[in-house]
C-alpha atoms as a PDB file:
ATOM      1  CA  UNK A   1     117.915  70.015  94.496  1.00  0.00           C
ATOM      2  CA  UNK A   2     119.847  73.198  94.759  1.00  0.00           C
ATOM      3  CA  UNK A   3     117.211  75.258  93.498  1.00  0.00           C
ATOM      4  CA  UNK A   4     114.469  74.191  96.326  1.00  0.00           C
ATOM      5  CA  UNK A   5     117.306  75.043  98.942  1.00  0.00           C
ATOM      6  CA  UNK A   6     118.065  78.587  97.641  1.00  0.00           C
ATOM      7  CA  UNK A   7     113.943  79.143  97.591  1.00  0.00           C
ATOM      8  CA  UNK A   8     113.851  78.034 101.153  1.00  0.00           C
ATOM      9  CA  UNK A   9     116.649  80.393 102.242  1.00  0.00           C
ATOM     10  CA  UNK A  10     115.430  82.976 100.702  1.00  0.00           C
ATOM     11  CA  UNK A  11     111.808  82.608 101.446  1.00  0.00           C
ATOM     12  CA  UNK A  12     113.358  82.147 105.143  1.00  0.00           C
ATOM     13  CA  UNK A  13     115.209  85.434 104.732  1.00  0.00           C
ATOM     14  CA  UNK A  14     111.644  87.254 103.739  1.00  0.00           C
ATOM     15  CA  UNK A  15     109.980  85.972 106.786  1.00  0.00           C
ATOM     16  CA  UNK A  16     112.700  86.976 108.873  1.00  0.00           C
ATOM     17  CA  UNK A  17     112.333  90.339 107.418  1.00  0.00           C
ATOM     18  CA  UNK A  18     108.926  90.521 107.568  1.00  0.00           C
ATOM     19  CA  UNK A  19     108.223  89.494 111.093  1.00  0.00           C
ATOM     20  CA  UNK A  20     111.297  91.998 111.920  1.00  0.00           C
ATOM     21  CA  UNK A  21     110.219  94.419 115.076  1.00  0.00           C
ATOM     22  CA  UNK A  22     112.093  97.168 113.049  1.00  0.00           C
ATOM     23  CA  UNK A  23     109.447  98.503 110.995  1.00  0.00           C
ATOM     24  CA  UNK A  24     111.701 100.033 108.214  1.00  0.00           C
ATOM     25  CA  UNK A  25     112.695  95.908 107.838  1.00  0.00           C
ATOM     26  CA  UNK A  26     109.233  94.751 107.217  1.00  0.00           C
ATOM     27  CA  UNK A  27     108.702  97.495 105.079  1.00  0.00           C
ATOM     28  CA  UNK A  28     111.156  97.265 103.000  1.00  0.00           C
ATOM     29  CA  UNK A  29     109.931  93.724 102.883  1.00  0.00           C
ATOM     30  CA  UNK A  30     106.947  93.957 101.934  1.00  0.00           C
ATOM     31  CA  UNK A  31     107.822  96.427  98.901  1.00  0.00           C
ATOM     32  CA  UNK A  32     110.311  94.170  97.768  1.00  0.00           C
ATOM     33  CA  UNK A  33     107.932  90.539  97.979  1.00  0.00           C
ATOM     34  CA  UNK A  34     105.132  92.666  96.344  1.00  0.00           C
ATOM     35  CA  UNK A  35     107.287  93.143  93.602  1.00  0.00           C
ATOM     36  CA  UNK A  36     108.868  89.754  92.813  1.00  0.00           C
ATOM     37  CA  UNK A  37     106.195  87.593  94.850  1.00  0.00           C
ATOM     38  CA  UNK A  38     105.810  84.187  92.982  1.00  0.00           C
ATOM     39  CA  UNK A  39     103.370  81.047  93.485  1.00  0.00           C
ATOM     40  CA  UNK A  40     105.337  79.110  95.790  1.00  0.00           C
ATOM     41  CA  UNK A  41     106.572  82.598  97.759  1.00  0.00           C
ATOM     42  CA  UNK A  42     102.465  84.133  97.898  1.00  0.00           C
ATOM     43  CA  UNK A  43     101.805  80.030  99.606  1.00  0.00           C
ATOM     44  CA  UNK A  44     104.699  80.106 101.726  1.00  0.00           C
ATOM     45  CA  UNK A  45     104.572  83.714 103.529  1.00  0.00           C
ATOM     46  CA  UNK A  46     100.787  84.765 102.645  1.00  0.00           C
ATOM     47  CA  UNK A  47     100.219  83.851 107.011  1.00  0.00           C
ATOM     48  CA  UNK A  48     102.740  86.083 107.741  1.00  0.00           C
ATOM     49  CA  UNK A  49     101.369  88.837 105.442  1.00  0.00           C
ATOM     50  CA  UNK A  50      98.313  88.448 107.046  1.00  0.00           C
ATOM     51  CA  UNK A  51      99.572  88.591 110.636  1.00  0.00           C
ATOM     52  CA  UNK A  52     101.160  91.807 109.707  1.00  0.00           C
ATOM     53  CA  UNK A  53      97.681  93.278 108.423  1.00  0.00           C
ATOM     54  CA  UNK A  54      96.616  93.613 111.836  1.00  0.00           C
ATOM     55  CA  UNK A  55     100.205  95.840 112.932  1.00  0.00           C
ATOM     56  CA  UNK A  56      99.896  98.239 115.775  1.00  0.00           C
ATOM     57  CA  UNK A  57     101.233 100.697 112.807  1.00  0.00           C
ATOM     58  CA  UNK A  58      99.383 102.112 110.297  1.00  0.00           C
ATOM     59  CA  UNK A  59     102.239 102.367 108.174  1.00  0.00           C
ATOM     60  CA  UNK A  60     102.513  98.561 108.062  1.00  0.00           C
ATOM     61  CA  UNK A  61      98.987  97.859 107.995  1.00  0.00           C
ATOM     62  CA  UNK A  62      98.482  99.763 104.830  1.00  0.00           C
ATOM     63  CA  UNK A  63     101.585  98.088 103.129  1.00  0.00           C
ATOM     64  CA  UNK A  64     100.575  94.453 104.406  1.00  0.00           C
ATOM     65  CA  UNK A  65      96.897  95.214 102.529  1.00  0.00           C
ATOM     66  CA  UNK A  66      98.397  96.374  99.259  1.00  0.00           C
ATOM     67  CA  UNK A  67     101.142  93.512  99.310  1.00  0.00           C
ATOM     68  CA  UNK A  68      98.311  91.153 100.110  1.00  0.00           C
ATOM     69  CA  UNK A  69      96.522  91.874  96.814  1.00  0.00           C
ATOM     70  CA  UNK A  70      99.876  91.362  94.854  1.00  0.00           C
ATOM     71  CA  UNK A  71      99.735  87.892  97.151  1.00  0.00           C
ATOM     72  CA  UNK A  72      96.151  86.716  95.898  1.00  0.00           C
ATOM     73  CA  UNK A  73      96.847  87.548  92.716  1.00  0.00           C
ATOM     74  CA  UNK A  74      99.175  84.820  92.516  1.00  0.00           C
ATOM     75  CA  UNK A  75      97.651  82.409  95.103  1.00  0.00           C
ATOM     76  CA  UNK A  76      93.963  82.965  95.274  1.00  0.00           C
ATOM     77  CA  UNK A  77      93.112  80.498  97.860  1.00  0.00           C
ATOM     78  CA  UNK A  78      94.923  82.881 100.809  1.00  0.00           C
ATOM     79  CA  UNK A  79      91.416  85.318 100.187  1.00  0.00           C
ATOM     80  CA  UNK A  80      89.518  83.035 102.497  1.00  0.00           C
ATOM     81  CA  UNK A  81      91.003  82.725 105.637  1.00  0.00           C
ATOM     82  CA  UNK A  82      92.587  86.615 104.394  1.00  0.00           C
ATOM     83  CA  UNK A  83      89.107  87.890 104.367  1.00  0.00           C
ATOM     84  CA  UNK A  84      87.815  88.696 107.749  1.00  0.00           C
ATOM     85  CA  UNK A  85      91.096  90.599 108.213  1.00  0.00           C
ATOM     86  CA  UNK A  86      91.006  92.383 104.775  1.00  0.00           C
ATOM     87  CA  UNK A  87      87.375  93.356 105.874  1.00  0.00           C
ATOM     88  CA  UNK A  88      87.972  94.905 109.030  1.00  0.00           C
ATOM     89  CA  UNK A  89      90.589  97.142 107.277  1.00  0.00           C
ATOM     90  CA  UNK A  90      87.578  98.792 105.502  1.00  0.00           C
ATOM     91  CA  UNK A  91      86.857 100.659 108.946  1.00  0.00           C
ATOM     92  CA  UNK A  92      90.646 101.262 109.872  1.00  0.00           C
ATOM     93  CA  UNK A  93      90.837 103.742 112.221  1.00  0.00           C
ATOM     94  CA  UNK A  94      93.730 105.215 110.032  1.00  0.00           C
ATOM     95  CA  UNK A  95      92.320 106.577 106.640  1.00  0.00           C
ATOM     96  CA  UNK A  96      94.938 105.513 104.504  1.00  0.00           C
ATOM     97  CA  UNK A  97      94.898 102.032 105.500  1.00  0.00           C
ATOM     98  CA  UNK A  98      91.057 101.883 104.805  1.00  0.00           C
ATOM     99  CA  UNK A  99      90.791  99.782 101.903  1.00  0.00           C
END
């Protein structure tokens, strides 16, 4: 129905944001989804969270972490294949991304 289409585009539109090279884009993404993340959103972008937990900026890293726990609050079965990542993060070379 309409409603599925309007969650695809916009779940489309999150993912473009997040996987944006201009960090102020995923950023601003990741505030927002942590925020109004849902089920079916936490499912659908919870790789690309993930992929963005491993940034070459701290900045993003730290955000990615904290969004992530808004994400497995909602969808719990992301914390496995989420883990190894998450656990790295305790030994971040940048203190505040250290979890």
């Amino acid at each position: 129905g309409i409603n599925a289409e309007y969650g695809m585009l916009a779940t489309n539109m999150i993912r473009k944001d997040l996987c944006s090279v201009n960090q102020y884009e995923s950023s601003l993404a990741l505030s927002g989804l942590s925020c109004f993340v849902s089920q079916e959103l936490a499912l659908d972008l919870s790789s690309d969270i993930m992929t963005l937990i491993s940034s070459t900026r701290p900045f993003i890293r730290k955000k990615a972490i904290l969004t992530m726990y808004k994400v497995l609050l909602k969808f719990p079965d992301a914390l496995r294949p989420a883990f190894p990542r998450i656990k790295e993060k305790l030994d971040d070379p940048a203190p505040g991304v250290q979890c």
